[in-house]
C-alpha atoms as a PDB file:
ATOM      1  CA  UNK A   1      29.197 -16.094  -1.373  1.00  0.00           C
ATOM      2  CA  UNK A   2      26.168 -13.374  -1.683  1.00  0.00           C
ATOM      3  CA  UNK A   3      23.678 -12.310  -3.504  1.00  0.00           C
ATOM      4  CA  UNK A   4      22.922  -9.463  -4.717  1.00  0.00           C
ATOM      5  CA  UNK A   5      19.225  -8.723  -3.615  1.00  0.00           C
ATOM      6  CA  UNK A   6      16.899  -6.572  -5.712  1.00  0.00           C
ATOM      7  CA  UNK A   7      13.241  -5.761  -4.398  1.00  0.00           C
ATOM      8  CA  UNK A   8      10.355  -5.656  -7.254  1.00  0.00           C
ATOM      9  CA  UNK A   9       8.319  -2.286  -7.130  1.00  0.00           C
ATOM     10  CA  UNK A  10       5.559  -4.267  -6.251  1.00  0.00           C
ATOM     11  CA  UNK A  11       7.006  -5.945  -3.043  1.00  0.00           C
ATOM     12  CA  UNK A  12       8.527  -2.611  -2.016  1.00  0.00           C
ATOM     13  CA  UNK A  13       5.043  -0.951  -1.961  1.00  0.00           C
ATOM     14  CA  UNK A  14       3.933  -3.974   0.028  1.00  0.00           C
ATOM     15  CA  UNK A  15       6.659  -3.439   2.669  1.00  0.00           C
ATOM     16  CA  UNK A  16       6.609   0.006   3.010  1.00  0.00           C
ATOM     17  CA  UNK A  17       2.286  -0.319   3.636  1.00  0.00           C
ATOM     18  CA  UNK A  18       2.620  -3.266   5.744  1.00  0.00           C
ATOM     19  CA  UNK A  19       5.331  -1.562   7.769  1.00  0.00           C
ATOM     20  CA  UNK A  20       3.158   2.011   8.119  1.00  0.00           C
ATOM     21  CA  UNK A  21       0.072   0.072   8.972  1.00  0.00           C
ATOM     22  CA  UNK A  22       1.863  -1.846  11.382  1.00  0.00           C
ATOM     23  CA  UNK A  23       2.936   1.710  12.958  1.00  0.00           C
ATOM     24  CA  UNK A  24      -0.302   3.052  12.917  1.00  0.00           C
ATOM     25  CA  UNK A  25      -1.484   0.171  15.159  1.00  0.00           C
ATOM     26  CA  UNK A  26       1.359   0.590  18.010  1.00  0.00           C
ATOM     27  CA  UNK A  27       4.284   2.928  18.184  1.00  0.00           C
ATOM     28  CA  UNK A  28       7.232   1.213  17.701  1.00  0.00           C
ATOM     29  CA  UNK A  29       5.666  -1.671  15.815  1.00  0.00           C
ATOM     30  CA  UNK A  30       6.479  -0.974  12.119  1.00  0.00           C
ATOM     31  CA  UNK A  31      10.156  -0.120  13.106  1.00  0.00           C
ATOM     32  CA  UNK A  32      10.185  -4.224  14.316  1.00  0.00           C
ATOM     33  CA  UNK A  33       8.461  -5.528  11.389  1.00  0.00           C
ATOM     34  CA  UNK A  34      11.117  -3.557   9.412  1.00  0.00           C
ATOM     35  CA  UNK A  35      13.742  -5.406  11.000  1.00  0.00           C
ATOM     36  CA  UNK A  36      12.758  -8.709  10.684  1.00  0.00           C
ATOM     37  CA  UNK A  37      12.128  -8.140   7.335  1.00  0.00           C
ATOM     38  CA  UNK A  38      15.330  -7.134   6.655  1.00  0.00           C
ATOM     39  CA  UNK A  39      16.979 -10.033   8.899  1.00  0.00           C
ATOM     40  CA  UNK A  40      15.163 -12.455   5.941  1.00  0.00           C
ATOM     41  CA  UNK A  41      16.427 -10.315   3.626  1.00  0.00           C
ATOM     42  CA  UNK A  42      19.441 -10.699   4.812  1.00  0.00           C
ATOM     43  CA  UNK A  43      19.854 -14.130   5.722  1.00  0.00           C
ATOM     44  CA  UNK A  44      18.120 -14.543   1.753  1.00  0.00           C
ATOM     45  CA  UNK A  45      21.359 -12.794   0.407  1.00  0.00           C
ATOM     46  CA  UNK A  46      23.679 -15.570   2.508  1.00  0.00           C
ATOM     47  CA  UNK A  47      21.885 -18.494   1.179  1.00  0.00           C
ATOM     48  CA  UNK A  48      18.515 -18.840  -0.380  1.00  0.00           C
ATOM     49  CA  UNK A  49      18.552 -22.264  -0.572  1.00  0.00           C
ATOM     50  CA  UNK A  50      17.791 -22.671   2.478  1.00  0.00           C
ATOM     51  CA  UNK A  51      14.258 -21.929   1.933  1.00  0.00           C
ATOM     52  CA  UNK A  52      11.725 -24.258   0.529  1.00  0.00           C
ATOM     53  CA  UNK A  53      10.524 -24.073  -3.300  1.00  0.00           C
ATOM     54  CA  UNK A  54       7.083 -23.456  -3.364  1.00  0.00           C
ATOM     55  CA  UNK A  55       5.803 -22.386  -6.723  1.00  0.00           C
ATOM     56  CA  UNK A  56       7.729 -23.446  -9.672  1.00  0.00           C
ATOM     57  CA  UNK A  57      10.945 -21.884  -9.093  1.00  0.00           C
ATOM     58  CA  UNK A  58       9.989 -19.467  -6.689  1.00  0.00           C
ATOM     59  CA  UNK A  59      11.182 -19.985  -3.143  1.00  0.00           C
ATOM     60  CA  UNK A  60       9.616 -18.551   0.208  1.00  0.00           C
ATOM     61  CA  UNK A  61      10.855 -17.627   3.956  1.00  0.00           C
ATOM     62  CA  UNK A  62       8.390 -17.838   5.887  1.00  0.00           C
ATOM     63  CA  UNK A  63       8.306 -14.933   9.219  1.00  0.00           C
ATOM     64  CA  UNK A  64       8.601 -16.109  12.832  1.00  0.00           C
ATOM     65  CA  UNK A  65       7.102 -12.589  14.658  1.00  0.00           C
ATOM     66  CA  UNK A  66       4.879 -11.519  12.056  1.00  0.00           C
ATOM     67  CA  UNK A  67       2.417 -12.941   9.776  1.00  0.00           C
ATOM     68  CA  UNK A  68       4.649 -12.827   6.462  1.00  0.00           C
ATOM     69  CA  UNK A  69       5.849 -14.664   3.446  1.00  0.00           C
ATOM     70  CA  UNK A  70       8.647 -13.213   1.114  1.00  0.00           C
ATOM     71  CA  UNK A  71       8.345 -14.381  -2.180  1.00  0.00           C
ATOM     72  CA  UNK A  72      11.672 -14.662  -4.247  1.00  0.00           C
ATOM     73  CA  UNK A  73      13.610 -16.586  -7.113  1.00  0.00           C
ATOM     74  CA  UNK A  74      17.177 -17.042  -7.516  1.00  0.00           C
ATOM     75  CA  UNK A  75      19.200 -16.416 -10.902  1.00  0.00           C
ATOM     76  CA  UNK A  76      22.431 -18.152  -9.468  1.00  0.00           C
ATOM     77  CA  UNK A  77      24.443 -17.898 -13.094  1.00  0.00           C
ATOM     78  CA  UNK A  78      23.704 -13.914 -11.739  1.00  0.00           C
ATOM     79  CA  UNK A  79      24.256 -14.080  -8.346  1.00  0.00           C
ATOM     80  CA  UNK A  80      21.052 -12.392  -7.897  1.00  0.00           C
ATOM     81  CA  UNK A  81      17.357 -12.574  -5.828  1.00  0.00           C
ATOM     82  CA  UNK A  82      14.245 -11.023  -6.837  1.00  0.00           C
ATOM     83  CA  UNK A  83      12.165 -10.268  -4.592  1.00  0.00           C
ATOM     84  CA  UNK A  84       8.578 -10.787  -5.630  1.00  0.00           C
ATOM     85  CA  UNK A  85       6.379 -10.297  -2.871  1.00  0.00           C
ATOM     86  CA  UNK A  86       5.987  -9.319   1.272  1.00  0.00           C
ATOM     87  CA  UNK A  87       3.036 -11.416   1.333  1.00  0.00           C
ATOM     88  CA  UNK A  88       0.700 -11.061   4.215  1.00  0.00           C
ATOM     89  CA  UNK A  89      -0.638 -14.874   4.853  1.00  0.00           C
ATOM     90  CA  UNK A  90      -4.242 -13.808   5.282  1.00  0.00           C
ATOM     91  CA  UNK A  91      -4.392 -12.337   1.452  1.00  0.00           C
ATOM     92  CA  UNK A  92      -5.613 -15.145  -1.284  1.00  0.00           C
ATOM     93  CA  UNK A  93      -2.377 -17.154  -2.012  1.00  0.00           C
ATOM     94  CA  UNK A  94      -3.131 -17.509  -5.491  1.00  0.00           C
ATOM     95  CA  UNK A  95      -2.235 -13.531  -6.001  1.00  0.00           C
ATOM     96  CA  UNK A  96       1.165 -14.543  -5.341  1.00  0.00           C
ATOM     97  CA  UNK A  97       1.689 -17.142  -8.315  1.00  0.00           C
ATOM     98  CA  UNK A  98       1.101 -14.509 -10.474  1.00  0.00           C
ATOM     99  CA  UNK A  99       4.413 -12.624  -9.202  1.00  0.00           C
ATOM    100  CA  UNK A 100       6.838 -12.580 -11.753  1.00  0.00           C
END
């Protein structure tokens, strides 16, 4: 089984900034923070339960390489994850239990 994965505006902004800052730093370097990112994604869709619930019923994956969280809930009678946030794990962690 998979589910269907749907990104918030919100965390889609915070991707795509992450990923050009990440660029600007060294060539090549947004491109792999792009594909991690999508691995989680990814391995999200498969099976979310794997990943720990952290706030309420929100669940997290935490990144190996870079220094990311991604936010998400499951609606399983849906078959669907939100994704709530790209969360860099320097930023004030109480922004992110305000993502709905």
């Amino acid at each position: 089984m998979s589910f269907n994965v749907h990104i918030t505006a919100d965390a889609d902004l915070e991707f795509q900034l992450s990923a050009k800052w990440y660029e600007e730093q060294q060539e090549g370097l947004g491109d792999k923070f792009i594909s991690e990112v999508r691995e989680y994604l990814l391995s999200i869709a498969r099976d979310p339960e794997i990943y720990p619930k952290r706030i309420g019923l929100k669940q997290e994956a935490t990144l190996k390489i870079f220094p990311f969280i991604i936010l998400f809930r499951v609606i399983k009678r849906k078959d669907i994850v939100f994704i709530l946030a790209i969360f860099h794990t320097s930023r004030d962690p109480k922004i992110k239990r305000y993502r709905k």
